[in-house]
PDB file of N, CA and C in Angstrom:
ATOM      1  N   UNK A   1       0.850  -1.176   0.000  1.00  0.00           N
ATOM      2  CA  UNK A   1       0.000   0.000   0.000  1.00  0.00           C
ATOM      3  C   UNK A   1       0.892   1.233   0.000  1.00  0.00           C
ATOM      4  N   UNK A   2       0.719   2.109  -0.520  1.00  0.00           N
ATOM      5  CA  UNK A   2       1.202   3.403  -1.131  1.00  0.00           C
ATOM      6  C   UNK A   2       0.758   4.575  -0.697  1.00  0.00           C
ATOM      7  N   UNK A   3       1.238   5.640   0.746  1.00  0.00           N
ATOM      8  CA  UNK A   3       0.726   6.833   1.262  1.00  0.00           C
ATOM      9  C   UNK A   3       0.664   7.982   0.376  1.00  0.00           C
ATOM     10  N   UNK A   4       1.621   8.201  -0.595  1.00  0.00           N
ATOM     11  CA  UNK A   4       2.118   9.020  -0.954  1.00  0.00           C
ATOM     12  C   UNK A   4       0.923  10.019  -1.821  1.00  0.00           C
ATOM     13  N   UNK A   5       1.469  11.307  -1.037  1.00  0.00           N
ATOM     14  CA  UNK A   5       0.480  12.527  -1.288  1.00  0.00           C
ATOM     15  C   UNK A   5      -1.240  11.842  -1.487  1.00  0.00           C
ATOM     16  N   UNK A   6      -1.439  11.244  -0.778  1.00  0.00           N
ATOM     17  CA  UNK A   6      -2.672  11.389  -0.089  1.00  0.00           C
ATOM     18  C   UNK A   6      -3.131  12.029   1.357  1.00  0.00           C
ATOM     19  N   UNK A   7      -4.416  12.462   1.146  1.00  0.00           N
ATOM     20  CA  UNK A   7      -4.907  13.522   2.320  1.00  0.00           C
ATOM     21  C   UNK A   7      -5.476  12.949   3.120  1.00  0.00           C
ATOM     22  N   UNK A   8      -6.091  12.976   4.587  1.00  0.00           N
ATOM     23  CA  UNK A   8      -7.124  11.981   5.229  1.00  0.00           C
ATOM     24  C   UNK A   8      -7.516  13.371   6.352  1.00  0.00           C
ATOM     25  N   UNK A   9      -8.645  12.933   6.353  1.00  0.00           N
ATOM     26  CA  UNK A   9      -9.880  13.270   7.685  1.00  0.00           C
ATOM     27  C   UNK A   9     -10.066  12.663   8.881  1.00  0.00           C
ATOM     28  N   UNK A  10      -9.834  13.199   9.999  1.00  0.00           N
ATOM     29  CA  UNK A  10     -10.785  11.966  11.186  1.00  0.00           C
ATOM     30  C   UNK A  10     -12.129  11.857  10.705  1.00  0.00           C
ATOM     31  N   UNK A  11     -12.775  10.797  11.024  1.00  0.00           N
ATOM     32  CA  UNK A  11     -14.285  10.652  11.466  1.00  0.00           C
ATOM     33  C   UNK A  11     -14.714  10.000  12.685  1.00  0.00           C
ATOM     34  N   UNK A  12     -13.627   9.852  13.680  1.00  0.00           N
ATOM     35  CA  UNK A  12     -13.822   8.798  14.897  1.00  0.00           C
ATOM     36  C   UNK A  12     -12.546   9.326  15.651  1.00  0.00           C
ATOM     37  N   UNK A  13     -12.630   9.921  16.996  1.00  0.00           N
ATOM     38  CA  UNK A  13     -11.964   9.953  18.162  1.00  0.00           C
ATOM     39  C   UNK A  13     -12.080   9.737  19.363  1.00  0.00           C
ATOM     40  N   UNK A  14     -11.177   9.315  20.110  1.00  0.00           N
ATOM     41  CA  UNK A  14     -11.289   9.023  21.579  1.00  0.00           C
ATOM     42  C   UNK A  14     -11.369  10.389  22.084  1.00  0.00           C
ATOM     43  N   UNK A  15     -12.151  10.681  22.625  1.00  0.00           N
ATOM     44  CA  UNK A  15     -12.509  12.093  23.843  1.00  0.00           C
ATOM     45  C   UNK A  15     -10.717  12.679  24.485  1.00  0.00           C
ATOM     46  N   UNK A  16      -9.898  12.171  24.233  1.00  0.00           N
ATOM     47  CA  UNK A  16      -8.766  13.004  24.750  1.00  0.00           C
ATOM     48  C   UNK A  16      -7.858  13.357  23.444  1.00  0.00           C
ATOM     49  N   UNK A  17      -8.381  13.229  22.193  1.00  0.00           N
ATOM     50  CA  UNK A  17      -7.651  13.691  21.237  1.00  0.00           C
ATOM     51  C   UNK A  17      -7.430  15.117  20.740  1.00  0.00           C
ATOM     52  N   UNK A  18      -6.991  15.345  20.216  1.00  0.00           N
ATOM     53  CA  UNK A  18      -6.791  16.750  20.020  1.00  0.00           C
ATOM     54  C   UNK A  18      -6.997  17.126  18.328  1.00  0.00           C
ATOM     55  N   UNK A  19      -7.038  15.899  17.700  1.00  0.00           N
ATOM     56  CA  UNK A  19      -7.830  16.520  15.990  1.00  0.00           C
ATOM     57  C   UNK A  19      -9.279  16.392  15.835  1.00  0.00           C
ATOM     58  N   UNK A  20      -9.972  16.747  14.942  1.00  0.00           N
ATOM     59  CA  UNK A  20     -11.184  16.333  14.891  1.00  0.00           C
ATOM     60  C   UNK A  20     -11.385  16.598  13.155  1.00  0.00           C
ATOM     61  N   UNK A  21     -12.672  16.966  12.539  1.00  0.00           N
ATOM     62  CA  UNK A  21     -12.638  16.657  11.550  1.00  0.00           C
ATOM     63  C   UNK A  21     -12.347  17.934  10.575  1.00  0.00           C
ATOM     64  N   UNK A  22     -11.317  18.978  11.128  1.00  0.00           N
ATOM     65  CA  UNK A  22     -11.009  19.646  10.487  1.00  0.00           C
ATOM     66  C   UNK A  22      -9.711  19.731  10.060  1.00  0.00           C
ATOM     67  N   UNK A  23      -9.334  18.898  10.506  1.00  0.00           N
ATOM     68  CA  UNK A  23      -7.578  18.580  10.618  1.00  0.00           C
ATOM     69  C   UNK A  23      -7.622  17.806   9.269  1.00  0.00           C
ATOM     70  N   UNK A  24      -7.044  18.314   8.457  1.00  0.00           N
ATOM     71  CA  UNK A  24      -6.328  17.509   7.270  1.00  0.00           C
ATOM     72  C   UNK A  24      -4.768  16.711   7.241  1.00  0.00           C
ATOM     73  N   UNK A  25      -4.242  15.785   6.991  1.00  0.00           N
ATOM     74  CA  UNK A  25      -3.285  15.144   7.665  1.00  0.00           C
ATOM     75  C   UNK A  25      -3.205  15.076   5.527  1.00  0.00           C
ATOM     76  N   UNK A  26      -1.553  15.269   5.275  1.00  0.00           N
ATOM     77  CA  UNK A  26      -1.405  15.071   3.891  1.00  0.00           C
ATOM     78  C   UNK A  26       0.134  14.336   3.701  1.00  0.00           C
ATOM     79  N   UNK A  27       0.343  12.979   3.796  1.00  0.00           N
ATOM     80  CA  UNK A  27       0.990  11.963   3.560  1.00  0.00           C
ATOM     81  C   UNK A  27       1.812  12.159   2.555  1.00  0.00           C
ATOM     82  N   UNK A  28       2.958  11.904   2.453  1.00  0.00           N
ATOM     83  CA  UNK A  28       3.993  11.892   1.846  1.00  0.00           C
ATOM     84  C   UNK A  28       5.288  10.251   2.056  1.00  0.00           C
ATOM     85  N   UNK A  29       5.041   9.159   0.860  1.00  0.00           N
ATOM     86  CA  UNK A  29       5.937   7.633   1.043  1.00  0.00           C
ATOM     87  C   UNK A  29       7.015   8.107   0.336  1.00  0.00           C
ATOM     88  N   UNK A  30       7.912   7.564   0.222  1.00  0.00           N
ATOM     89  CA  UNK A  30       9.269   7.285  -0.420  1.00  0.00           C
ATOM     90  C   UNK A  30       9.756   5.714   0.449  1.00  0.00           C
ATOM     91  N   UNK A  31       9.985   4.810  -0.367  1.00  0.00           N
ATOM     92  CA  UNK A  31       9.751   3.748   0.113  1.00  0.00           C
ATOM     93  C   UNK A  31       9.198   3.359   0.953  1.00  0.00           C
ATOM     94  N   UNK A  32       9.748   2.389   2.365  1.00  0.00           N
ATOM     95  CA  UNK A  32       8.671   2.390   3.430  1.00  0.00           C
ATOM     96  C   UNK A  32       8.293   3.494   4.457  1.00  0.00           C
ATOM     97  N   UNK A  33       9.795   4.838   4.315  1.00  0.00           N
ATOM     98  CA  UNK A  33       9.754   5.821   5.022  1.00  0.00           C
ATOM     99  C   UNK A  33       7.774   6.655   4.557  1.00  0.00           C
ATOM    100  N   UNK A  34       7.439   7.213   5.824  1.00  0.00           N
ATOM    101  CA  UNK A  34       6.863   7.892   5.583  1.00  0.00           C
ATOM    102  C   UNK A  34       6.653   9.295   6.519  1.00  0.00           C
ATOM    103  N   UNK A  35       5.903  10.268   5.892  1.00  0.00           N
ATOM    104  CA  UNK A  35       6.145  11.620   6.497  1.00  0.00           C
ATOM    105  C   UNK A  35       4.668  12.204   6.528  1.00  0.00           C
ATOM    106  N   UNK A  36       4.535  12.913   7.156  1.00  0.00           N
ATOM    107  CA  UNK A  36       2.892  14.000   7.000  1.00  0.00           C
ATOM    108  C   UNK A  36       3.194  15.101   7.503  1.00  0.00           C
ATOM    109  N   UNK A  37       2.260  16.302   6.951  1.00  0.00           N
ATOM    110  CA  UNK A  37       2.319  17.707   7.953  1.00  0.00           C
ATOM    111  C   UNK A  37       0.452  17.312   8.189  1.00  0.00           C
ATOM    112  N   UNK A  38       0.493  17.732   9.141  1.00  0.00           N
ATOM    113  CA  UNK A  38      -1.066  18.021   9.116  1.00  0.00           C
ATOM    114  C   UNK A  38      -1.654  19.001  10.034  1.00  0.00           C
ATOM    115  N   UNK A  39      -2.709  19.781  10.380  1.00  0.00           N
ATOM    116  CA  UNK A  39      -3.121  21.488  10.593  1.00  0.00           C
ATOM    117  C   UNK A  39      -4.659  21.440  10.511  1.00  0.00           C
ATOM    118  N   UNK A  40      -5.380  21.912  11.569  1.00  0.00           N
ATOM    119  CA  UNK A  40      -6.527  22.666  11.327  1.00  0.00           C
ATOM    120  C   UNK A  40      -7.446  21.827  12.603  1.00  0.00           C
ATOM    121  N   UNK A  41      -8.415  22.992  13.121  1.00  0.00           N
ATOM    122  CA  UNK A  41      -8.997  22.500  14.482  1.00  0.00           C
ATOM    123  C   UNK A  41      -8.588  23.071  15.505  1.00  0.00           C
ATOM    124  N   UNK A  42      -7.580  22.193  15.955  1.00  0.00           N
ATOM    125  CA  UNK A  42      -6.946  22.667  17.391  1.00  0.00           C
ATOM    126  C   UNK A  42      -5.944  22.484  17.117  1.00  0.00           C
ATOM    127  N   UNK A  43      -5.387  22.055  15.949  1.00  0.00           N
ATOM    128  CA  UNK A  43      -3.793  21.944  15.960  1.00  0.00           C
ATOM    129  C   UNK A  43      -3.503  23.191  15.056  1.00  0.00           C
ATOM    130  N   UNK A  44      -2.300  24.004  15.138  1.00  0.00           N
ATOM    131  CA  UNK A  44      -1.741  24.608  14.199  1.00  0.00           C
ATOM    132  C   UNK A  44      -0.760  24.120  13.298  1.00  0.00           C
ATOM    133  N   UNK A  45      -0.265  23.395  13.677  1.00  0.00           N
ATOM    134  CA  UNK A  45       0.735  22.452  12.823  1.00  0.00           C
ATOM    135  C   UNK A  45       1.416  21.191  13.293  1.00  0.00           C
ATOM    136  N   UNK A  46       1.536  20.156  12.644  1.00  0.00           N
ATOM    137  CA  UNK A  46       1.795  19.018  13.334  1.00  0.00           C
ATOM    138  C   UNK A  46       2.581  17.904  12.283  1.00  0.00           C
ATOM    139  N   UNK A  47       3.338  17.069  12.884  1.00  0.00           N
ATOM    140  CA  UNK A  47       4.834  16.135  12.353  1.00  0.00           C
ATOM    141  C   UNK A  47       4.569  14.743  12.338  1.00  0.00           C
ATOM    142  N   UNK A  48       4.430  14.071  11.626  1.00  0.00           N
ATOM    143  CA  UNK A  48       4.535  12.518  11.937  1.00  0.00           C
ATOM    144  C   UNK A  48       5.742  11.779  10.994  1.00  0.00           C
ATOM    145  N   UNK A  49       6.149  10.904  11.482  1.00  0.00           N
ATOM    146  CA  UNK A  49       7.173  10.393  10.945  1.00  0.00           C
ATOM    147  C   UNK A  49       6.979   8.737  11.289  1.00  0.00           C
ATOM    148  N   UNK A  50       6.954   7.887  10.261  1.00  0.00           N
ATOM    149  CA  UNK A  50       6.646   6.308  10.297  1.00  0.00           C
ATOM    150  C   UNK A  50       7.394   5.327   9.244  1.00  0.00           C
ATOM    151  N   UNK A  51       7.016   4.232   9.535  1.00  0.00           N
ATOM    152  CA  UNK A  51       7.383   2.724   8.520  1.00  0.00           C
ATOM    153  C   UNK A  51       6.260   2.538   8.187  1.00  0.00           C
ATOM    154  N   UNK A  52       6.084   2.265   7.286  1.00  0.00           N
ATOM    155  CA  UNK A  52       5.073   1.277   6.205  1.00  0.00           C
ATOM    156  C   UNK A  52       5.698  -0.148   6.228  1.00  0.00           C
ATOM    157  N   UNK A  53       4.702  -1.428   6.996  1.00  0.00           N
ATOM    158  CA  UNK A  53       5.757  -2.639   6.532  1.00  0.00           C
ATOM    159  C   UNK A  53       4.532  -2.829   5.276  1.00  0.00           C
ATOM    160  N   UNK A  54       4.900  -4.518   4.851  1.00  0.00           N
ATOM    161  CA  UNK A  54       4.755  -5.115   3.623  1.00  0.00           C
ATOM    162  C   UNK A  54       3.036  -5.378   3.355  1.00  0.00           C
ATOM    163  N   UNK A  55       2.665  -4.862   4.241  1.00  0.00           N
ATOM    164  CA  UNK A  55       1.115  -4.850   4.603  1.00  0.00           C
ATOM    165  C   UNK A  55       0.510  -3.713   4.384  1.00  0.00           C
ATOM    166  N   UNK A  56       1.059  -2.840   4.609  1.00  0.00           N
ATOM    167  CA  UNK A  56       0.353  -1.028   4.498  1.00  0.00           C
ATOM    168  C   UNK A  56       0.415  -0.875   6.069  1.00  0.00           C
ATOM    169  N   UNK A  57       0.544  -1.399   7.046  1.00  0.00           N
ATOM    170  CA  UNK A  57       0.684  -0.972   8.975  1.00  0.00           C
ATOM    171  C   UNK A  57       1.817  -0.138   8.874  1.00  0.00           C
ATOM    172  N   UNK A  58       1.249   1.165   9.705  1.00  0.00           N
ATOM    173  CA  UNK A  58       2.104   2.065   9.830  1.00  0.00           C
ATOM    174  C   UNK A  58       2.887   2.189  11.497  1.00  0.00           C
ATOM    175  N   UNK A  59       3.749   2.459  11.779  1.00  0.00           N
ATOM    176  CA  UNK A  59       3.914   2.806  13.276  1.00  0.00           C
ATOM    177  C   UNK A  59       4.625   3.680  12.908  1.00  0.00           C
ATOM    178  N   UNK A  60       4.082   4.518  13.894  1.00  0.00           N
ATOM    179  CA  UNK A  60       4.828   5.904  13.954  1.00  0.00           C
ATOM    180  C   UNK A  60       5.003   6.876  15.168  1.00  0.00           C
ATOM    181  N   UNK A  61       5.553   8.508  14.843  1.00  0.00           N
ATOM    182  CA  UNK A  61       5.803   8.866  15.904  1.00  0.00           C
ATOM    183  C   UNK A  61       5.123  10.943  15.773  1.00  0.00           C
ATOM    184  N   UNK A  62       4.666  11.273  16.450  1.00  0.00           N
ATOM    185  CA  UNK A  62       4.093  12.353  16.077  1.00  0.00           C
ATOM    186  C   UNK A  62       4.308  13.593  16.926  1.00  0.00           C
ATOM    187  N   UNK A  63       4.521  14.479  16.352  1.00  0.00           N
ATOM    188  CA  UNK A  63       5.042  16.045  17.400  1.00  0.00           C
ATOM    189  C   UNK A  63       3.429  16.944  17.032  1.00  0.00           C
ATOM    190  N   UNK A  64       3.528  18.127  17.290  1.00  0.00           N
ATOM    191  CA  UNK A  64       2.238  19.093  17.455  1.00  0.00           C
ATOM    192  C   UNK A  64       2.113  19.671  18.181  1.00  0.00           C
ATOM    193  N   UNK A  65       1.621  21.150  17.517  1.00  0.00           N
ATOM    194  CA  UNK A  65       1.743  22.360  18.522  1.00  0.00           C
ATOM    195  C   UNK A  65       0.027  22.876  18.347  1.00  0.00           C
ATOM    196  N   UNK A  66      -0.411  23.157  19.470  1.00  0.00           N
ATOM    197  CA  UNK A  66      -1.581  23.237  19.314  1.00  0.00           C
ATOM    198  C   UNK A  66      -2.366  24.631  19.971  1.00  0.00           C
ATOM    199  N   UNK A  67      -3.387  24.651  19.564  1.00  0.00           N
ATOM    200  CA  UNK A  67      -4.365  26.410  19.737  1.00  0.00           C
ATOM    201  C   UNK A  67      -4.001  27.108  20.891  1.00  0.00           C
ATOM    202  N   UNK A  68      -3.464  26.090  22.006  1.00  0.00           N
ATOM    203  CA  UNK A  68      -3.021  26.717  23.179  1.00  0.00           C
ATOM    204  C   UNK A  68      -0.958  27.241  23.254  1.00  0.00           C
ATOM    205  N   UNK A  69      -0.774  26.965  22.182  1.00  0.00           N
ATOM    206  CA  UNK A  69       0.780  27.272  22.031  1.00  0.00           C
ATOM    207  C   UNK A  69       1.479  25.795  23.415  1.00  0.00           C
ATOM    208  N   UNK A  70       0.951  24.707  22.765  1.00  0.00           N
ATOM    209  CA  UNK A  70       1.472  23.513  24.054  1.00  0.00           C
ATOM    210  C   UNK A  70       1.845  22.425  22.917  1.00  0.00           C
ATOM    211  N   UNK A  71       3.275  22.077  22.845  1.00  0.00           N
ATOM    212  CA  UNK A  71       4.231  21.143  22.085  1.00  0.00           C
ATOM    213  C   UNK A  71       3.128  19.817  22.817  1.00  0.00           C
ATOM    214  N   UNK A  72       3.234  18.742  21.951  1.00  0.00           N
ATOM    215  CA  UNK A  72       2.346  17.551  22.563  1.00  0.00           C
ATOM    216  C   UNK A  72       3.093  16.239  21.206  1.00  0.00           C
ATOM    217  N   UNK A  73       3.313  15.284  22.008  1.00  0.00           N
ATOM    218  CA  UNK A  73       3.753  14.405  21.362  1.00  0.00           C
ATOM    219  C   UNK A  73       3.259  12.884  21.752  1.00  0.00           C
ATOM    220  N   UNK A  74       3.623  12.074  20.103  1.00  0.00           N
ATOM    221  CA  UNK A  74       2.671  10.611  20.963  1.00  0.00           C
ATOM    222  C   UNK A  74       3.270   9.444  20.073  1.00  0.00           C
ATOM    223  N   UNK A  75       2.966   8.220  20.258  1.00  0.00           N
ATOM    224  CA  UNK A  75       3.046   7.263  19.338  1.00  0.00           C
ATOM    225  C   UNK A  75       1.610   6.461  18.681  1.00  0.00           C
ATOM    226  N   UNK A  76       2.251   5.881  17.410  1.00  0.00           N
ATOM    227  CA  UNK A  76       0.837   5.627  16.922  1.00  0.00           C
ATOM    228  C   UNK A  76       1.182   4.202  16.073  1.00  0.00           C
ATOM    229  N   UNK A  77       0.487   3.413  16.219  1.00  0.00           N
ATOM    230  CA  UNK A  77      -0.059   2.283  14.893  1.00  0.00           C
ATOM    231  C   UNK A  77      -1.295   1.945  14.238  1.00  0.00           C
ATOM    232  N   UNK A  78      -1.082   2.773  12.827  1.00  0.00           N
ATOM    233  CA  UNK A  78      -2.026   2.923  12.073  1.00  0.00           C
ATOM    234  C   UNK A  78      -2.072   1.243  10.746  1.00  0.00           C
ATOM    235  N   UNK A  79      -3.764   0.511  11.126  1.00  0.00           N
ATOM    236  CA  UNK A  79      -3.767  -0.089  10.205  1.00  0.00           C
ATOM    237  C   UNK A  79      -4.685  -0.161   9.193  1.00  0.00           C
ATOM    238  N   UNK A  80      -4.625  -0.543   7.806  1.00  0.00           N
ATOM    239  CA  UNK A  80      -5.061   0.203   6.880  1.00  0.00           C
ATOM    240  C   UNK A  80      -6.527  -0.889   6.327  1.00  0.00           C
ATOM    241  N   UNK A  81      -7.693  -0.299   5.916  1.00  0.00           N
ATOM    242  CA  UNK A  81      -8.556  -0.940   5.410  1.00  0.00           C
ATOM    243  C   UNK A  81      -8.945  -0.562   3.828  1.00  0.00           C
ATOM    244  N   UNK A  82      -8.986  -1.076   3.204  1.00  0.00           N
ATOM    245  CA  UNK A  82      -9.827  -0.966   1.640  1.00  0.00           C
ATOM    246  C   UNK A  82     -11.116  -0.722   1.585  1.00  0.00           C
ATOM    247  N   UNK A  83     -11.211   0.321   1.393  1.00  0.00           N
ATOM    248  CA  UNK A  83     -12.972   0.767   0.983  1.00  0.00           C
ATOM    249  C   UNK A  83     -13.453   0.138   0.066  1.00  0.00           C
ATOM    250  N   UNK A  84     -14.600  -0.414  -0.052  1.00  0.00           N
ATOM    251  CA  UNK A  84     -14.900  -0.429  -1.648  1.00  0.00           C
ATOM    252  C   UNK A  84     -15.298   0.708  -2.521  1.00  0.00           C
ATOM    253  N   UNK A  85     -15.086   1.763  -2.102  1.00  0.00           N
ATOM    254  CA  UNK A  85     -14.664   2.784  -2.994  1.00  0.00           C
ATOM    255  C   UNK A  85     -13.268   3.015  -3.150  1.00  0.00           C
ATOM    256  N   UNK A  86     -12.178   2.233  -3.269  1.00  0.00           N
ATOM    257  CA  UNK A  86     -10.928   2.269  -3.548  1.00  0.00           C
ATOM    258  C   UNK A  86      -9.968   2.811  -2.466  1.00  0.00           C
ATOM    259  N   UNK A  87     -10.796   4.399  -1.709  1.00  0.00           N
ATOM    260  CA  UNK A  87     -10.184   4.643  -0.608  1.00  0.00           C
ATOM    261  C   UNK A  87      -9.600   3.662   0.659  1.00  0.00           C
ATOM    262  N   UNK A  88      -8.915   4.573   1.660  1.00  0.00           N
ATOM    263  CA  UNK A  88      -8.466   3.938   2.609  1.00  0.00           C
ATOM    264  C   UNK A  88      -8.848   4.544   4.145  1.00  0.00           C
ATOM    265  N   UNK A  89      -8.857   3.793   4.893  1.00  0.00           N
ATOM    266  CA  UNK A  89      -9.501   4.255   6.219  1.00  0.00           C
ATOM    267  C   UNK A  89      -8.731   3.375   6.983  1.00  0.00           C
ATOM    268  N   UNK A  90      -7.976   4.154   8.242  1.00  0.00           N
ATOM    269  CA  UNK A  90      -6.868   4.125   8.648  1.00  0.00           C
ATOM    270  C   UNK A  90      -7.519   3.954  10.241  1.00  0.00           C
ATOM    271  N   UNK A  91      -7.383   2.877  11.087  1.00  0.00           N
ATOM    272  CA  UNK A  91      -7.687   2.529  12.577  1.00  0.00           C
ATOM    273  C   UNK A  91      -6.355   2.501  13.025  1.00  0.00           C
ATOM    274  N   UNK A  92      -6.504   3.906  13.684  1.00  0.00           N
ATOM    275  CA  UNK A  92      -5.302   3.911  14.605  1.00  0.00           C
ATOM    276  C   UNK A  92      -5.453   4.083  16.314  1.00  0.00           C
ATOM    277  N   UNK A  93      -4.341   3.138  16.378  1.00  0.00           N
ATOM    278  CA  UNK A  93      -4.379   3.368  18.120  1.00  0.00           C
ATOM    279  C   UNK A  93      -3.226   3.952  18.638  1.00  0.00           C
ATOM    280  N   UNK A  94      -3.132   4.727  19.488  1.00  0.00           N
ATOM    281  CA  UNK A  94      -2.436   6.013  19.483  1.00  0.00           C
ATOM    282  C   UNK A  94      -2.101   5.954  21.067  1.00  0.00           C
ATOM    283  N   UNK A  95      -0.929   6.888  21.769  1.00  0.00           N
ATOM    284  CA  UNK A  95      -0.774   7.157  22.898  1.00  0.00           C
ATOM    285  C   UNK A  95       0.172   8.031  23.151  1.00  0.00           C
ATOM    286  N   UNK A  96      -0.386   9.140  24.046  1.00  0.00           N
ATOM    287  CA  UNK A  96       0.305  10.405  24.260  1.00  0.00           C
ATOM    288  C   UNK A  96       1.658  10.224  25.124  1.00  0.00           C
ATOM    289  N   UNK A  97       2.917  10.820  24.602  1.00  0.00           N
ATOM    290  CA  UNK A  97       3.974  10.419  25.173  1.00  0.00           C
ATOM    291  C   UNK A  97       4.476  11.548  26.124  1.00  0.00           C
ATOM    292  N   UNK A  98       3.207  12.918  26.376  1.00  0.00           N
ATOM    293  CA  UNK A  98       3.642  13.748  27.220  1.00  0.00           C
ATOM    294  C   UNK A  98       2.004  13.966  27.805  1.00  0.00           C
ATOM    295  N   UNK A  99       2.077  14.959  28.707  1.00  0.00           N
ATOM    296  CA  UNK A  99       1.203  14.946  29.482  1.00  0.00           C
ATOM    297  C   UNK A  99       0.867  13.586  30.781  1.00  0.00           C
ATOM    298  N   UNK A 100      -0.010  13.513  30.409  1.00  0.00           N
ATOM    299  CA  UNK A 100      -0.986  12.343  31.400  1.00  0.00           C
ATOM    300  C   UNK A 100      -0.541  10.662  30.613  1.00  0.00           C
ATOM    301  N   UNK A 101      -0.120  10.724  29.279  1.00  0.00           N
ATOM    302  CA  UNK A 101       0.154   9.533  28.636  1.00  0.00           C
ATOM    303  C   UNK A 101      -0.726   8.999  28.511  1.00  0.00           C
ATOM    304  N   UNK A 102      -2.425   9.358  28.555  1.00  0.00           N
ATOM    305  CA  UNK A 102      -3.667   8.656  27.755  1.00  0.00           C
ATOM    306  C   UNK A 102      -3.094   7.630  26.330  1.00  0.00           C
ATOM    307  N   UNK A 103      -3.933   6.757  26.122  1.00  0.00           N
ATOM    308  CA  UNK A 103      -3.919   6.086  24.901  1.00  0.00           C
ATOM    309  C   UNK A 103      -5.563   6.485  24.626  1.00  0.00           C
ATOM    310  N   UNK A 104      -5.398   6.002  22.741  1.00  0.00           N
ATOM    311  CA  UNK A 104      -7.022   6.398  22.783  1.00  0.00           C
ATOM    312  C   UNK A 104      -6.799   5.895  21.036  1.00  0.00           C
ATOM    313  N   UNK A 105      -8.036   5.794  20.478  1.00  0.00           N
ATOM    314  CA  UNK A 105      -8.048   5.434  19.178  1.00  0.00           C
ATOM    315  C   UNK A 105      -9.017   6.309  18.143  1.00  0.00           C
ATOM    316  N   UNK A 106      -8.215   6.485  16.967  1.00  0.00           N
ATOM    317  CA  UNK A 106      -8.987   7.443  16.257  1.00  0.00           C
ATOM    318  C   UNK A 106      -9.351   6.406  15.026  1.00  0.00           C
ATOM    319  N   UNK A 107      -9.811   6.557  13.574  1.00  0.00           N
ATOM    320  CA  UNK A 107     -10.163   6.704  12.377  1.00  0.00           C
ATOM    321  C   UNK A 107     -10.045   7.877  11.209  1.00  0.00           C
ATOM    322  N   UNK A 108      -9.486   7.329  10.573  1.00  0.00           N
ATOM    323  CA  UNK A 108      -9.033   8.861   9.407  1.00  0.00           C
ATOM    324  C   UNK A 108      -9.403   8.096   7.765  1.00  0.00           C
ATOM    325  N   UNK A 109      -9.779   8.896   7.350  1.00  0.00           N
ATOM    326  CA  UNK A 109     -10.402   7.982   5.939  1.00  0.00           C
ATOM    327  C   UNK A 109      -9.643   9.368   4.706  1.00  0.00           C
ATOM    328  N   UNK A 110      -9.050   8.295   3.592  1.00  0.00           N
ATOM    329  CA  UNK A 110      -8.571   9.330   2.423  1.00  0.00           C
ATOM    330  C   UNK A 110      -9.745  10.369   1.611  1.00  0.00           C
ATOM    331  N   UNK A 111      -9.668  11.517   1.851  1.00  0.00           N
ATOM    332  CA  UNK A 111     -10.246  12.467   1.135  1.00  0.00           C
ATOM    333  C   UNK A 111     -10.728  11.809  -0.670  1.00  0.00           C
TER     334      UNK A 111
END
């Protein structure tokens, strides 16, 4: 499976997350490396950095600065489903590596 310059939406969060469905997240692969910026909601700008293995499962690692000017960082493993509309919708389970260290699980589906 192939990230590259595709966009995604939440449609599903755990109550301690900090995107919602205005946050656009826009993917960038070069082999299994992968990269995103993503912005909007409560975040002003935000970093992820991951592996793609031979499956499309992502694990990764994520920075973000958010509406309150507060750096927030977490880890994540995102795994990937086939729409039958060709898209992809991404179940990730996630956990904050500052603050309180909540875990929590979102959904993000390709634009």
């Amino acid at each position: 499976m192939n990230y590259n310059d595709k966009i995604f939406r939440p449609v599903l969060n755990s109550a301690n997350a900090e995107t919602n469905e205005d946050t656009l997240f826009h993917y960038r692969q070069e082999g299994n490396m992968l990269t995103c910026e993503y912005a909007g909601g409560k975040i002003k700008h935000g970093q992820l950095l991951g592996i793609v293995d031979d499956v499309g499962q992502i694990k990764m690692c994520y920075q973000q600065i958010n509406d309150l000017g507060e750096l927030k960082t977490g880890i994540c493993t995102s795994t990937p489903e086939l729409l039958p509309n060709g898209k992809i919708r991404l179940h990730e389970d996630w956990q904050w590596t500052c603050g309180d260290r909540s875990s929590g699980k979102s959904i993000i589906e390709e634009l």
